[in-house]
Structure formats: structure tokens, C-alpha cells
C-alpha atoms as a PDB file:
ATOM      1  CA  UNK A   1     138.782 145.897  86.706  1.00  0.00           C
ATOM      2  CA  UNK A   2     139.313 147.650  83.169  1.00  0.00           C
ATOM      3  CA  UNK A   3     143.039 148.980  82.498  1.00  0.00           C
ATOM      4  CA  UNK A   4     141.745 152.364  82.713  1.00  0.00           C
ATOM      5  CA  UNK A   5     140.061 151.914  85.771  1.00  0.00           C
ATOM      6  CA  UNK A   6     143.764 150.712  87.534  1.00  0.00           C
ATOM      7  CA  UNK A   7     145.570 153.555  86.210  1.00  0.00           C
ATOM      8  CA  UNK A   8     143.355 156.070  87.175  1.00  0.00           C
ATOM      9  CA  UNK A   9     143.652 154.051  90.652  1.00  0.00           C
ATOM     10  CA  UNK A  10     147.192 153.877  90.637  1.00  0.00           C
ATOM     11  CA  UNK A  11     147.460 157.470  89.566  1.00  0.00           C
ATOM     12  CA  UNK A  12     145.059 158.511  92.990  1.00  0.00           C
ATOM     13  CA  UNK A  13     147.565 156.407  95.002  1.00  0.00           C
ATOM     14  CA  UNK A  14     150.859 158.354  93.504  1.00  0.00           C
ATOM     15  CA  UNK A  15     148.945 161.687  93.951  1.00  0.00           C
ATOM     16  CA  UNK A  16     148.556 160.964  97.427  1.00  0.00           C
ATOM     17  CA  UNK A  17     152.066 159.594  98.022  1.00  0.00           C
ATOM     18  CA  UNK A  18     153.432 162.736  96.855  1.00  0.00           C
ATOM     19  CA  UNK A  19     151.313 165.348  98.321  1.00  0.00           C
ATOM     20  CA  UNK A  20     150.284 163.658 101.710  1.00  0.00           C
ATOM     21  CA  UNK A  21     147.513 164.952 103.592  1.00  0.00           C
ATOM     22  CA  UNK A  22     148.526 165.506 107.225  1.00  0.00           C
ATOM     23  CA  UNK A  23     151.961 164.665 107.122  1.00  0.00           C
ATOM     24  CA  UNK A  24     153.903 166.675 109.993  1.00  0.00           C
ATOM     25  CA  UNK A  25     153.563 165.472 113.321  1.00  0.00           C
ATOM     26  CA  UNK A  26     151.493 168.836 115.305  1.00  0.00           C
ATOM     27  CA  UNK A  27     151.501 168.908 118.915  1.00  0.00           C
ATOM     28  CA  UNK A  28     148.499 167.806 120.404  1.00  0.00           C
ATOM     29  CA  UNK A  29     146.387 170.481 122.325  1.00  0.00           C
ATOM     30  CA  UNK A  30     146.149 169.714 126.306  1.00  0.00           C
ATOM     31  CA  UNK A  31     143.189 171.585 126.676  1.00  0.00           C
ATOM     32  CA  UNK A  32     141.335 169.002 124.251  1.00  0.00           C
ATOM     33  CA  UNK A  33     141.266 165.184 124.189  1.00  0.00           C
ATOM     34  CA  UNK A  34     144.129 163.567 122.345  1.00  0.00           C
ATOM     35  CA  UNK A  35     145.859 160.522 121.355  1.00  0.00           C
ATOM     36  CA  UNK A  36     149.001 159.339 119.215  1.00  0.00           C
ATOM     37  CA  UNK A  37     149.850 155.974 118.640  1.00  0.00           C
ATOM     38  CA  UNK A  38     153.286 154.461 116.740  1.00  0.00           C
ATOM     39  CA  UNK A  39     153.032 151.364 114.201  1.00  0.00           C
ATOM     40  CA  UNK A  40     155.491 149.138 112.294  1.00  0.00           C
ATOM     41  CA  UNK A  41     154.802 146.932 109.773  1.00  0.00           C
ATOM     42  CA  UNK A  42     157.607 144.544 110.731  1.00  0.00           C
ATOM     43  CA  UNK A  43     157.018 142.387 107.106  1.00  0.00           C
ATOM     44  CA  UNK A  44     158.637 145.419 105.598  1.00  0.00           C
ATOM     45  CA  UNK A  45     159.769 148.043 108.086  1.00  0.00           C
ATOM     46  CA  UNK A  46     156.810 151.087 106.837  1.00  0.00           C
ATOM     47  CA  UNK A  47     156.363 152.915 110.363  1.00  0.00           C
ATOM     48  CA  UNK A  48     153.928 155.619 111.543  1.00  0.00           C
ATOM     49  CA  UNK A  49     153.561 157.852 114.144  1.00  0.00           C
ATOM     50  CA  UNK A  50     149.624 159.092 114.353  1.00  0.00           C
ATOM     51  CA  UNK A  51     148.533 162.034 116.439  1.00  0.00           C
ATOM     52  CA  UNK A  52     144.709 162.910 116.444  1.00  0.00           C
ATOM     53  CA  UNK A  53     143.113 165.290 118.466  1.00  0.00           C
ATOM     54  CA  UNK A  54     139.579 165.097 118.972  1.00  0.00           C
ATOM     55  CA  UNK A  55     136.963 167.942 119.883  1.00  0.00           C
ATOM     56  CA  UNK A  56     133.363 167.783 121.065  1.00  0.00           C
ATOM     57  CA  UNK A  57     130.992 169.057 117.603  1.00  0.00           C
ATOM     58  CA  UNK A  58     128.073 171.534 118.828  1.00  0.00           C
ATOM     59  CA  UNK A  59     125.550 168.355 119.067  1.00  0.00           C
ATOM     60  CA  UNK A  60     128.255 167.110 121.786  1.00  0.00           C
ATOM     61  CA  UNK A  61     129.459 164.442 119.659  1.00  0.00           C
ATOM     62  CA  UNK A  62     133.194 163.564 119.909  1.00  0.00           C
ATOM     63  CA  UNK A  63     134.713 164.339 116.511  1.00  0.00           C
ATOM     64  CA  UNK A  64     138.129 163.792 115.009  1.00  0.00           C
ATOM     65  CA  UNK A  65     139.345 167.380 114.785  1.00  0.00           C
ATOM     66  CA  UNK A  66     142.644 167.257 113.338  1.00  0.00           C
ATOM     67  CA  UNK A  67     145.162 164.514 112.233  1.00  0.00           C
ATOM     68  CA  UNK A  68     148.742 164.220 111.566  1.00  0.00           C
ATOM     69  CA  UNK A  69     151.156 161.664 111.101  1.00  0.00           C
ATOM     70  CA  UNK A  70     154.785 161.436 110.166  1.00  0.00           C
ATOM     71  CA  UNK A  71     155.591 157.917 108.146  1.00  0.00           C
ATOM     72  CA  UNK A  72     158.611 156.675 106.319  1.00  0.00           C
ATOM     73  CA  UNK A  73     157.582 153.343 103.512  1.00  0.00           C
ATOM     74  CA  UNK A  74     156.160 152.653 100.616  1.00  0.00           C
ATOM     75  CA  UNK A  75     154.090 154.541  98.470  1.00  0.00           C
ATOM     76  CA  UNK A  76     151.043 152.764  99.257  1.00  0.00           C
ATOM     77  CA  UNK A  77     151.540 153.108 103.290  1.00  0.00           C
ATOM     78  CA  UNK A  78     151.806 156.935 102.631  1.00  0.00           C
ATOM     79  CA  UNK A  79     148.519 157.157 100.183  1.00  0.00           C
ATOM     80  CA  UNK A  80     147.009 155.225 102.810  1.00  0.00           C
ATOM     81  CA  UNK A  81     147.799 157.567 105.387  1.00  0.00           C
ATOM     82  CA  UNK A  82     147.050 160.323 103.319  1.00  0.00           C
ATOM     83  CA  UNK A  83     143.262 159.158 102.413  1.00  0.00           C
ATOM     84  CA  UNK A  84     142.927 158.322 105.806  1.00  0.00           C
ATOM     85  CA  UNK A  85     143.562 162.044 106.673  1.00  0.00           C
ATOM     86  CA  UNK A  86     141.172 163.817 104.375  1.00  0.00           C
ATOM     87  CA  UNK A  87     138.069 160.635 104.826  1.00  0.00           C
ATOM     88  CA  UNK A  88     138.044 161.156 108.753  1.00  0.00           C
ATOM     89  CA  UNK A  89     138.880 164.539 109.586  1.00  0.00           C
ATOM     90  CA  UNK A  90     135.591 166.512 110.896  1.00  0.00           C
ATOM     91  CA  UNK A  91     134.112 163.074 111.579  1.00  0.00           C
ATOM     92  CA  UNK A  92     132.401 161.870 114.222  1.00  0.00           C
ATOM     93  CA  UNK A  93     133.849 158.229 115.990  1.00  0.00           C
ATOM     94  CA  UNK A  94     130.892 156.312 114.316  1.00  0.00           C
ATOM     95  CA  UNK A  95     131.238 157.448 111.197  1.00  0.00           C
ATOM     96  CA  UNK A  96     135.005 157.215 111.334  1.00  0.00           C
ATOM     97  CA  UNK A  97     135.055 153.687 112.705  1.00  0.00           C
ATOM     98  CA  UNK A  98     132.813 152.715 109.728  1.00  0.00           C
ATOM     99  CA  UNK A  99     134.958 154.469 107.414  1.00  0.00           C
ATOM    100  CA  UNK A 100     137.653 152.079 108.424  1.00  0.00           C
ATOM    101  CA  UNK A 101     135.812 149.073 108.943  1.00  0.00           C
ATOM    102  CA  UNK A 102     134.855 149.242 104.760  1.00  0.00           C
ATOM    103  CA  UNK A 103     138.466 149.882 104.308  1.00  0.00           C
ATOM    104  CA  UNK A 104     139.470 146.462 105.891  1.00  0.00           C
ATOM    105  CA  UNK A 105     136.653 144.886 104.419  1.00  0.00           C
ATOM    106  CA  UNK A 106     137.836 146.453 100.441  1.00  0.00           C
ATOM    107  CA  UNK A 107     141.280 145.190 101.546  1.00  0.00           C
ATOM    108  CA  UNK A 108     139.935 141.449 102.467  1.00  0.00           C
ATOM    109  CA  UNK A 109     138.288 141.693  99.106  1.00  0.00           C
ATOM    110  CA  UNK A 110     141.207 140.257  97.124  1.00  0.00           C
ATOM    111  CA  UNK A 111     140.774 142.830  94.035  1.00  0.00           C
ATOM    112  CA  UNK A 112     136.901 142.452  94.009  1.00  0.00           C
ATOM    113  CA  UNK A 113     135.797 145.636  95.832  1.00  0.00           C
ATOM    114  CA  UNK A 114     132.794 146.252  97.199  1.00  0.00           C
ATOM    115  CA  UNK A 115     129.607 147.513  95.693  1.00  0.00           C
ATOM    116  CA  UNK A 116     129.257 150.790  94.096  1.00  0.00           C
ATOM    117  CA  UNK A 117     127.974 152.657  97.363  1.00  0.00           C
ATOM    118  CA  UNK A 118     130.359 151.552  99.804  1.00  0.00           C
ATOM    119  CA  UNK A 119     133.161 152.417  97.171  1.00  0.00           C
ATOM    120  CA  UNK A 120     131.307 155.523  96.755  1.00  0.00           C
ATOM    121  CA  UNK A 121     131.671 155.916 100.880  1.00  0.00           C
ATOM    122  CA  UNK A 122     135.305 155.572 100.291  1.00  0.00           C
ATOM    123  CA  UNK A 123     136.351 157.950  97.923  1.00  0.00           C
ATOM    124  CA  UNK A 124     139.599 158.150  97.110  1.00  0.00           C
ATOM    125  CA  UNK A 125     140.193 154.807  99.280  1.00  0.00           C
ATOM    126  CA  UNK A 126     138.360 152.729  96.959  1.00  0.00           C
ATOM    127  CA  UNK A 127     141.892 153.033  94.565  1.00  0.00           C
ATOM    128  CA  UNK A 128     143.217 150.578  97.127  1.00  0.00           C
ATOM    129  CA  UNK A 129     141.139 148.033  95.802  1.00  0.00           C
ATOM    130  CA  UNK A 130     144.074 146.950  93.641  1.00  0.00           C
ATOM    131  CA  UNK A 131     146.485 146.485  96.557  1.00  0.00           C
ATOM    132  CA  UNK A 132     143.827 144.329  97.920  1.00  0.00           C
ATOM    133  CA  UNK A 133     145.038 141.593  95.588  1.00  0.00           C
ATOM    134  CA  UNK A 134     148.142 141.588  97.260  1.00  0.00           C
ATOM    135  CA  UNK A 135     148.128 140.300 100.827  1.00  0.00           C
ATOM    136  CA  UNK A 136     151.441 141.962 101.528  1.00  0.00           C
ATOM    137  CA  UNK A 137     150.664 144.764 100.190  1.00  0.00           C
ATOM    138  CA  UNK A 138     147.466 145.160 102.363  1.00  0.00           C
ATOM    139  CA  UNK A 139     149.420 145.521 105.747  1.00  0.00           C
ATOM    140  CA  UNK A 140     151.168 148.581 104.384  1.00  0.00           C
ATOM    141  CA  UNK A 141     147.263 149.976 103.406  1.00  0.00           C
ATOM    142  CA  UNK A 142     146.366 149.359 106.537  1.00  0.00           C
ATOM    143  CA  UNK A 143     148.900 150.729 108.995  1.00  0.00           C
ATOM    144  CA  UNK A 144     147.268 154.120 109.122  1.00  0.00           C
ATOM    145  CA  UNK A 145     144.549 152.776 109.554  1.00  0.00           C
ATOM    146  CA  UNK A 146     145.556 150.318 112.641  1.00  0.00           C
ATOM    147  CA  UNK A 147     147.046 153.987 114.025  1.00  0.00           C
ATOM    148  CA  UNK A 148     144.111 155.622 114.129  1.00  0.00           C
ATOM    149  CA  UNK A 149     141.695 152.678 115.966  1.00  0.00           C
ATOM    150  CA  UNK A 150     144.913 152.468 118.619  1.00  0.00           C
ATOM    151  CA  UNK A 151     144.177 156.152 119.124  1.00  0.00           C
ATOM    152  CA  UNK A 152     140.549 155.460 119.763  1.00  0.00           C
ATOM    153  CA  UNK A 153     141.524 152.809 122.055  1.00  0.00           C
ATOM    154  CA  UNK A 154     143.763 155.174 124.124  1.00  0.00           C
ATOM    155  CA  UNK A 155     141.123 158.047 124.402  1.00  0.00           C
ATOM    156  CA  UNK A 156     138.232 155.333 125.072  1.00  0.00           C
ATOM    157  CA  UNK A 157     136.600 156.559 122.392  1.00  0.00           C
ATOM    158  CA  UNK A 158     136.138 152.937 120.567  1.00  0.00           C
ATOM    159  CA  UNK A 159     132.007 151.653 120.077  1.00  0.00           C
ATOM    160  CA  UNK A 160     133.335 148.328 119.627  1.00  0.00           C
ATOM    161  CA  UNK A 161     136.216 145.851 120.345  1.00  0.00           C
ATOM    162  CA  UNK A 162     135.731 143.716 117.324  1.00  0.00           C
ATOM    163  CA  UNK A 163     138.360 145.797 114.761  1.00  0.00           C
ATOM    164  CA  UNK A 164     135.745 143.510 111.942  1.00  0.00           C
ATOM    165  CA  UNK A 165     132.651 144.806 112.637  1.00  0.00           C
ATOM    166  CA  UNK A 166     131.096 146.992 110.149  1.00  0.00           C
ATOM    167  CA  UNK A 167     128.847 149.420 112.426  1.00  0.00           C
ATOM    168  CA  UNK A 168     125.841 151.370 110.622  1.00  0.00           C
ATOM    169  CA  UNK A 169     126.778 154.068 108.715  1.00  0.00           C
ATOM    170  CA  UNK A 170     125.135 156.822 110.973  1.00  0.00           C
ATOM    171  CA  UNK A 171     122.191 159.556 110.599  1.00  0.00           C
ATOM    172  CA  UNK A 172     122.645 162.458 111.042  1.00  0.00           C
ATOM    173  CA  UNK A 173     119.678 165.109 111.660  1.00  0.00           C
END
């Protein structure tokens, strides 16, 4: 990765940090589905606690309507969070569950990333590639993101129980 490819990177992750999407917890509505889940990083003590209320799109898909979260840790755990928030929101599970699953596979990538289209599918994610380098590093990426499937789990919502596969990205009409 060029220099100015990592600060530009490093620069998305410090943006983030300090103007997090969806930071505030927000009660969840009753009259809709709902979940929160609560996750510690016990290597380093970064903590989150993940609401995510879900509503049914006019096709009768199950979409993640809103998300919020209130953290405490490292820059990188709040980013994460924070691109987490803006990627999924309006999405439908499929599409969010492969949204994460080519986060975890960018963060098993050791600093290589991925090809050019799956970064592309990331967006602002794809500045974690750096923090992929560092395997301590990638648990405080990820905590959001370990959040969010528990609250798929809770509303039986998930397609899959294998938190590695990479389902199709998919179509929509």
C-alpha cells in the first residue's frame, strides 16, 4: 500500500472516530422488531452496546432500519462502529450479512485487501485494511461488527450459522 494510500486511510478512520455515525443508544420501537446486543473485547476492555431495529421494506423484506450504539475504546473500535452504521442502515439481512462477511474476510487479509470490487463494496471500510495487519488490532474492528450478527441471532433473522461464509451479494429487481 503507497504512503498516500495509508494516510488517506488513516485519515477515514480519525474522521469516523470523531464524528461517529449512530452513536447514542435510541430506544427501540415495540411496535417493530428489535434487537440490542452488548460486547467486550476483553484483550483490551473496548465495549459496545448495539441496538438495531429492523422494519419490513415494501417488497416484505426485513431491513435494518435504524442503528445505534454507545461504545467507549479505541479509535479504531469507534470508526468501526461508525462505518458499520452508515454501510448497513436501509439494508436488507442479505446484503448486510455480506457486508460483514467481506469485512472479516479484509480483516483476515493481513494488510493485503481484497480486490478492487469488494473494496469498492466496502467503502469507507476498506480503510481498515491497515488494521488488518495487526491481529490485535482486528478484534477492536470487529466488535461492531460481532454486535450486529448477535442482533441477528436474537431476532432470528440470521441466513446462516457459519459467521465465515461469504453469501452472494444479492439482486435486487
Amino acid at each position: 500500500m503507497s504512503s498516500s494510500m495509508e494516510t488517506l486511510y488513516q485519515q477515514v478512520i480519525l474522521d469516523h472516530a470523531k464524528n461517529p455515525q449512530g452513536s447514542g443508544l435510541v430506544d427501540l420501537d415495540g411496535s417493530h422488531l428489535g434487537s440490542e446486543s452488548h460486547q467486550v473485547n476483553p484483550t483490551c476492555g473496548d465495549e459496545v452496546t448495539m441496538r438495531v431495529q429492523f422494519a419490513e421494506s415494501a417488497d416484505g423484506t426485513t431491513v435494518v432500519e435504524r442503528i445505534s450504539w454507545e461504545g467507549q475504546g479505541c479509535s479504531i473500535s469507534q470508526a468501526s462502529l461508525s462505518v458499520l452504521t452508515e454501510l448497513v442502515t436501509g439494508k436488507d439481512i442479505a446484503t448486510s450479512e455480506h457486508i460483514a462477511a467481506t469485512f472479516r474476510e479484509l480483516m483476515g487479509s493481513r494488510g493485503k485487501g481484497l480486490d478492487e470490487a469488494r473494496e469498492d463494496e466496502l467503502g469507507d471500510a476498506a480503510a481498515f485494511t491497515g488494521v488488518s495487519q495487526f491481529p490485535a488490532r482486528v478484534k477492536c474492528a470487529m466488535l461492531g461488527w460481532v454486535a450486529l450478527r448477535d442482533t441477528f441471532a436474537r431476532s432470528g433473522l440470521l441466513t446462516s450459522d457459519d459467521p465465515t461464509a461469504v453469501p452472494a451479494t444479492p439482486h435486487h429487481a
